[in-house]
C-alpha atoms as a PDB file:
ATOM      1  CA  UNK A   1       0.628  21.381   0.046  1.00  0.00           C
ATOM      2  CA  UNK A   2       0.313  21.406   3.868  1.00  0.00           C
ATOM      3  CA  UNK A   3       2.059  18.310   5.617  1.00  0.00           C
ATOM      4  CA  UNK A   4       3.906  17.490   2.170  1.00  0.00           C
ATOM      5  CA  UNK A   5       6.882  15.021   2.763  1.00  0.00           C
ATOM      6  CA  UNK A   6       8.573  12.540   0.790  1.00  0.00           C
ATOM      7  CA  UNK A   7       9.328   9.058   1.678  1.00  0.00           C
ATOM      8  CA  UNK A   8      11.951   6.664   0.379  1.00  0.00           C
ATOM      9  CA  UNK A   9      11.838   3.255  -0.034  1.00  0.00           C
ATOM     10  CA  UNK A  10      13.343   0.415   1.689  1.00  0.00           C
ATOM     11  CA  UNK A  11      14.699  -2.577  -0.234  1.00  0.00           C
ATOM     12  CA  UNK A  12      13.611  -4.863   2.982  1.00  0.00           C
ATOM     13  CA  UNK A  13      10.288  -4.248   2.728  1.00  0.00           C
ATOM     14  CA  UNK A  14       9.882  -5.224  -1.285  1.00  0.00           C
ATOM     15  CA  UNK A  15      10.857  -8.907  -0.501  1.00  0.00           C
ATOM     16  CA  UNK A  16       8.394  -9.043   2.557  1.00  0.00           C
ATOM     17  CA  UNK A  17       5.660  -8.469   0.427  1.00  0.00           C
ATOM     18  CA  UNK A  18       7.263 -10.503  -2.575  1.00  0.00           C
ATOM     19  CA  UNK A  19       6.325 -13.946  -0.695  1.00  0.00           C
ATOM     20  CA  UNK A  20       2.669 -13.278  -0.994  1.00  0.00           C
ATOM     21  CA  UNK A  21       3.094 -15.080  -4.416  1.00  0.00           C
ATOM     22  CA  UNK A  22      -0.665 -16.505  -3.515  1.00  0.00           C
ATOM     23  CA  UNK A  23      -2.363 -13.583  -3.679  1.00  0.00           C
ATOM     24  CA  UNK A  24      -4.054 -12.167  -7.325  1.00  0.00           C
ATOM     25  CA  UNK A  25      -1.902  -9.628  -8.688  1.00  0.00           C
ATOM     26  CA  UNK A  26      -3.832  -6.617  -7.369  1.00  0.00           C
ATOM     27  CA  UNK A  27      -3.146  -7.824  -3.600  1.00  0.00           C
ATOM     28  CA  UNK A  28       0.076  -8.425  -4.867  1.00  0.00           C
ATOM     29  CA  UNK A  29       0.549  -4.892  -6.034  1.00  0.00           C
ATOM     30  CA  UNK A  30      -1.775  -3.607  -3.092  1.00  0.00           C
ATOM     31  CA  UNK A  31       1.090  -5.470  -0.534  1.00  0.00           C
ATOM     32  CA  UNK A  32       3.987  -4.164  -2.518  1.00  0.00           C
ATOM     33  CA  UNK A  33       2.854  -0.564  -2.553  1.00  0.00           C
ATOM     34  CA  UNK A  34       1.761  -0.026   1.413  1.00  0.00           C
ATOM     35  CA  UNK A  35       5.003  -1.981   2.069  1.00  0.00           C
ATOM     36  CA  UNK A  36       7.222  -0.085  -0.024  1.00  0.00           C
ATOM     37  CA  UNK A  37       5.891   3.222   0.690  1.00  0.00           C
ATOM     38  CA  UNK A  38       3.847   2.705   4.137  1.00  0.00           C
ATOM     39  CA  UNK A  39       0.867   4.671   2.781  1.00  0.00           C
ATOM     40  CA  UNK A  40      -2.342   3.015   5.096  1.00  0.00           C
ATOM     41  CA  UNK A  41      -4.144   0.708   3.073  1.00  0.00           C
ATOM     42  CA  UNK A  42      -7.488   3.210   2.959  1.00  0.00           C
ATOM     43  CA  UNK A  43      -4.561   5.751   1.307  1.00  0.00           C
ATOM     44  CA  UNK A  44      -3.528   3.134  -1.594  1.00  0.00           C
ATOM     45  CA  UNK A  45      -6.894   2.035  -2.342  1.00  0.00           C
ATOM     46  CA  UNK A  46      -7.899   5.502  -2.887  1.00  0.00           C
ATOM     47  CA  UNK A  47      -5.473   6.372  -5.363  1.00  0.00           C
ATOM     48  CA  UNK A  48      -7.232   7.060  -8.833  1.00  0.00           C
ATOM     49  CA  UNK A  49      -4.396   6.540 -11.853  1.00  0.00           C
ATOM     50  CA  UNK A  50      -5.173  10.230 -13.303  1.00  0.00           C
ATOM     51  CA  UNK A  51      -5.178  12.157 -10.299  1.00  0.00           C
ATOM     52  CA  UNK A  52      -3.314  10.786  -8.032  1.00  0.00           C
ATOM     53  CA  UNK A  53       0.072   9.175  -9.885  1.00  0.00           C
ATOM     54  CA  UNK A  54       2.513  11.025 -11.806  1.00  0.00           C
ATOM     55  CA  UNK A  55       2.766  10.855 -15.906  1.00  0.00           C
ATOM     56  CA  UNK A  56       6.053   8.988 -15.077  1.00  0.00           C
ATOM     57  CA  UNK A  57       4.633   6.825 -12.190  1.00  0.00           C
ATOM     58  CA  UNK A  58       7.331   8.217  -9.728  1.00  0.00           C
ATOM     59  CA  UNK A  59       5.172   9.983  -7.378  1.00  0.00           C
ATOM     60  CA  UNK A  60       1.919   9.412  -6.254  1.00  0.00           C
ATOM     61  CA  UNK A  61      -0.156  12.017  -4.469  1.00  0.00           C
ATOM     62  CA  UNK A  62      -2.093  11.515  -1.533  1.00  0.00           C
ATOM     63  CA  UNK A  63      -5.285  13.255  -0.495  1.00  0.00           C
ATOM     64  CA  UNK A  64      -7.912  10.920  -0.255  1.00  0.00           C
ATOM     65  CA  UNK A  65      -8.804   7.405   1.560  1.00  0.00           C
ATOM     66  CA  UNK A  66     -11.398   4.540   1.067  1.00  0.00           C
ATOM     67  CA  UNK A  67     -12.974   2.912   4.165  1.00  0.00           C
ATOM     68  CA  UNK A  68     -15.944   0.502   3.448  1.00  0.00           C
ATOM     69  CA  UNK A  69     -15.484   0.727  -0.258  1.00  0.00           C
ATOM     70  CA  UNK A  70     -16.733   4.553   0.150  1.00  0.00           C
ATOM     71  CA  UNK A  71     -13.947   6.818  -1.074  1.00  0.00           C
ATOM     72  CA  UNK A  72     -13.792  10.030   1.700  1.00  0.00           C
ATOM     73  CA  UNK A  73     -11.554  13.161   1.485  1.00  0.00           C
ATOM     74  CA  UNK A  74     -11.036  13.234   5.232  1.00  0.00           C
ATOM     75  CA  UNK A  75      -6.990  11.834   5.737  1.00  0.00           C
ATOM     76  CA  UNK A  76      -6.555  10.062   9.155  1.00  0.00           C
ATOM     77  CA  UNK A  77      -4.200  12.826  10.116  1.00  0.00           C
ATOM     78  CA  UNK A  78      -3.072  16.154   8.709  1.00  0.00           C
ATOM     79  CA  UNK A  79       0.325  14.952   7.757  1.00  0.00           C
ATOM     80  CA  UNK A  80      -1.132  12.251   5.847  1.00  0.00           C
ATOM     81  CA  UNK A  81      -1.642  14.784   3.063  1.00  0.00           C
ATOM     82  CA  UNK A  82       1.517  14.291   1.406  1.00  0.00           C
ATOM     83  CA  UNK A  83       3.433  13.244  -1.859  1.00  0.00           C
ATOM     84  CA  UNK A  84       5.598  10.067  -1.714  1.00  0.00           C
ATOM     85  CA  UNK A  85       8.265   8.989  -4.407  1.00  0.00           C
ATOM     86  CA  UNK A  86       8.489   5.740  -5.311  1.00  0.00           C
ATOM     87  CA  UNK A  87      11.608   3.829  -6.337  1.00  0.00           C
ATOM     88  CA  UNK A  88      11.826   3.138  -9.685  1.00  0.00           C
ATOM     89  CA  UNK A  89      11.390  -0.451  -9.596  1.00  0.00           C
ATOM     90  CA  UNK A  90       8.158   0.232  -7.674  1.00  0.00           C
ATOM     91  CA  UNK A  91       7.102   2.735 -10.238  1.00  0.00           C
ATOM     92  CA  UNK A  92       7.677   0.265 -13.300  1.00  0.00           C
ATOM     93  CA  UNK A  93       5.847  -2.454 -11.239  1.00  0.00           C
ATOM     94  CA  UNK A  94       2.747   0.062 -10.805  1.00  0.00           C
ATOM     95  CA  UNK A  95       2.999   0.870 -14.601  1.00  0.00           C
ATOM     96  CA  UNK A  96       2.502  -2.136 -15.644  1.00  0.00           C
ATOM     97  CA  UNK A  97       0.260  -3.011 -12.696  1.00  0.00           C
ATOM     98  CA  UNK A  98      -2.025  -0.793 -14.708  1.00  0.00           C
ATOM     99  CA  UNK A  99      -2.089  -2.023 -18.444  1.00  0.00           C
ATOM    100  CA  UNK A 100      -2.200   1.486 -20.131  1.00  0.00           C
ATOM    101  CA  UNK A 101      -5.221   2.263 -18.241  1.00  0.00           C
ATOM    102  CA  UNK A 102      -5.536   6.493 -17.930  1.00  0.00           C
ATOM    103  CA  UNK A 103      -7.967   7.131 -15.508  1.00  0.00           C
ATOM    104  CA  UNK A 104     -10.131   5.176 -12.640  1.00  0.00           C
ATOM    105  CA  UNK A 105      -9.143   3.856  -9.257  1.00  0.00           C
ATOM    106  CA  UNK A 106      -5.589   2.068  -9.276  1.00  0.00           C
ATOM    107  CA  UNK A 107      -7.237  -1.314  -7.506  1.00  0.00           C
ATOM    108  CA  UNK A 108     -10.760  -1.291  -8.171  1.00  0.00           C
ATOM    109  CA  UNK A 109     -13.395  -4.154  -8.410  1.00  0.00           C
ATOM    110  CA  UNK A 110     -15.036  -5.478 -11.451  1.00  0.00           C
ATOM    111  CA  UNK A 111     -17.831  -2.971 -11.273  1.00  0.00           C
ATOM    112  CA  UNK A 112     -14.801  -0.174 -11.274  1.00  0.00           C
ATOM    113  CA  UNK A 113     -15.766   0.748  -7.748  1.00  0.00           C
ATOM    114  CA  UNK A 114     -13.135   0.939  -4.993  1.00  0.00           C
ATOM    115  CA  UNK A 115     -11.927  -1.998  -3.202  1.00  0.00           C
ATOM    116  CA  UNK A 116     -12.232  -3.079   0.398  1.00  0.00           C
ATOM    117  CA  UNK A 117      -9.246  -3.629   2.591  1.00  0.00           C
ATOM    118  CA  UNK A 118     -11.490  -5.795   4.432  1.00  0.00           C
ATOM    119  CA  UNK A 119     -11.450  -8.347   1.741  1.00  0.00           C
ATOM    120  CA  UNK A 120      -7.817  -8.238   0.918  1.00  0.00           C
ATOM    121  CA  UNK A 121      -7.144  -8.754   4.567  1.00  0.00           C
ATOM    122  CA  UNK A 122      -9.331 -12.330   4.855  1.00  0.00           C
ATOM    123  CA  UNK A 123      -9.056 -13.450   1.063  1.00  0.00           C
ATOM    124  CA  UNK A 124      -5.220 -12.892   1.192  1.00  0.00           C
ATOM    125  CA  UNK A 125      -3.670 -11.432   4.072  1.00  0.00           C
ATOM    126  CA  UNK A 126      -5.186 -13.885   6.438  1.00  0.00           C
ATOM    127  CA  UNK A 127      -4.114 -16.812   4.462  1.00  0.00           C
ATOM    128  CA  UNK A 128      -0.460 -15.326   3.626  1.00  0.00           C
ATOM    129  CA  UNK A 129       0.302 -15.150   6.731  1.00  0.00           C
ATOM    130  CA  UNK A 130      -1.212 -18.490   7.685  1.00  0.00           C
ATOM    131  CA  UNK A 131       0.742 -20.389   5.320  1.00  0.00           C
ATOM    132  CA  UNK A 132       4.311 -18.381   6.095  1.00  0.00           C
ATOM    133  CA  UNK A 133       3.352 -20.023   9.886  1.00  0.00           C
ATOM    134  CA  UNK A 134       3.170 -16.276  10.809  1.00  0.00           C
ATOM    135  CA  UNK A 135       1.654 -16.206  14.783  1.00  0.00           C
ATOM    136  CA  UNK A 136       0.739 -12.654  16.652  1.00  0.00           C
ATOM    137  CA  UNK A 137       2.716 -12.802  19.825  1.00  0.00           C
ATOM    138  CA  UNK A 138      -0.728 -10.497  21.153  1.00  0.00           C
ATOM    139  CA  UNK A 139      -3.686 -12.584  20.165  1.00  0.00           C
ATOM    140  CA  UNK A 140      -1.871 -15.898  19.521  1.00  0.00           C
ATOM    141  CA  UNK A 141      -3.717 -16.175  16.266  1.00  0.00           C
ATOM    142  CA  UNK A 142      -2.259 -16.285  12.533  1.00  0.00           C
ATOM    143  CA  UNK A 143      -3.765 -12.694  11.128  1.00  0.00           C
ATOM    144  CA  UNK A 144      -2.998  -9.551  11.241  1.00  0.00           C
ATOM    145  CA  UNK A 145      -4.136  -6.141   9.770  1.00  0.00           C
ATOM    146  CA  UNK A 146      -2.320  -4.314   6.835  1.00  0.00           C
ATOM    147  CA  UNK A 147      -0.821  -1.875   9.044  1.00  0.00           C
ATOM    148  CA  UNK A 148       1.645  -4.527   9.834  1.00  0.00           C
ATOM    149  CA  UNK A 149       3.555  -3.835   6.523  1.00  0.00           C
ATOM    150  CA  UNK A 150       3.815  -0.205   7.294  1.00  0.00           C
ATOM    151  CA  UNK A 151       4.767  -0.782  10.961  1.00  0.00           C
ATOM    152  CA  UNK A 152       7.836  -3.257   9.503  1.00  0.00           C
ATOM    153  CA  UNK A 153       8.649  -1.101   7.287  1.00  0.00           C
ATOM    154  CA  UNK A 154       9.216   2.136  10.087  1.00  0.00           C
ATOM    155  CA  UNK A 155      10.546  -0.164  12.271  1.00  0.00           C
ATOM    156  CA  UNK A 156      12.808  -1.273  10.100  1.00  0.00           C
ATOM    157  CA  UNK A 157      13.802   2.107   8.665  1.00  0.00           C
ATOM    158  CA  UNK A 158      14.376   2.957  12.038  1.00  0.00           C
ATOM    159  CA  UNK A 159      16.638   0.333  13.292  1.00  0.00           C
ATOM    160  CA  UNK A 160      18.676  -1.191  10.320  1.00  0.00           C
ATOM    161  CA  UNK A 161      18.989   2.454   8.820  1.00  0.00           C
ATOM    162  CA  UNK A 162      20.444   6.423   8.616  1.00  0.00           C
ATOM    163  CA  UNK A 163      16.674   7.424   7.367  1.00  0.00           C
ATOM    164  CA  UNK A 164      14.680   9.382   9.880  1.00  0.00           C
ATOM    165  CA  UNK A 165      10.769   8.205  10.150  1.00  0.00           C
END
């Protein structure tokens, strides 16, 4: 596969999105995977259980995005077309994040459809952040967008570590 790479995961970034304990549990698993693995947050809600995520829940695959609750093959970027392993913490979280479900999108809404990052960003994100006292430096205001947890987490990697981004 064409751009394929694998990316580890950093401990740091697991208790970052740990302390979103207000959020429902797929937020909660939504924060913990883009953190863990910083896939965008279009790349993790497109992520379908049977053809996306390994029998073992070790690697996921990824080759397609959601933007407006629309699911579209197009990848921001080439190298986006990649397989990530996860660590196995992360994959017995996402396991059991799924409840024996087989097939269908990994965070979908009630009517099985995809979900918008639009709504996890001002339901929970937005709020989150609020109540950690979080404030941009840029805008002066309390949000942010999801890319902040896979901008930590490459910062981080990059600074505090021996792994190459």
């Amino acid at each position: 596969m064409r751009g394929q790479r694998s990316r580890p995961y950093s401990r740091t970034s697991f208790p970052i999105t740990t302390r979103f304990g207000g959020a429902s549990l797929p937020e909660r698993m939504v924060f913990i995977l883009v953190g863990a693995t910083g896939l965008r947050i279009g790349e993790a809600l497109g992520l379908e259980i049977d053809k996306h995520i390994s029998s073992d829940f070790r690697t996921i695959s990824i080759d397609q995005k959601v933007r407006h609750c629309k699911v579209e093959k197009r990848l921001k970027t080439e190298s986006a077309l990649q397989k990530v392993d996860l660590h196995p913490t992360i994959a017995t979280m996402l396991k059991e994040f799924t409840f024996g479900r087989k097939i269908g999108f990994l965070f979908r809404s009630r009517n099985r459809k995809p979900i918008g990052s639009s709504n996890i960003n001002r339901r929970h994100l937005h709020p989150a952040l609020k109540q950690l006292g979080f404030v941009n430096s840029l805008t002066g205001t309390t949000k942010a967008g999801s890319h902040a947890f896979r901008r930590f987490r490459n910062t981080h990697l990059r600074n505090r570590t021996k792994v190459c981004v």
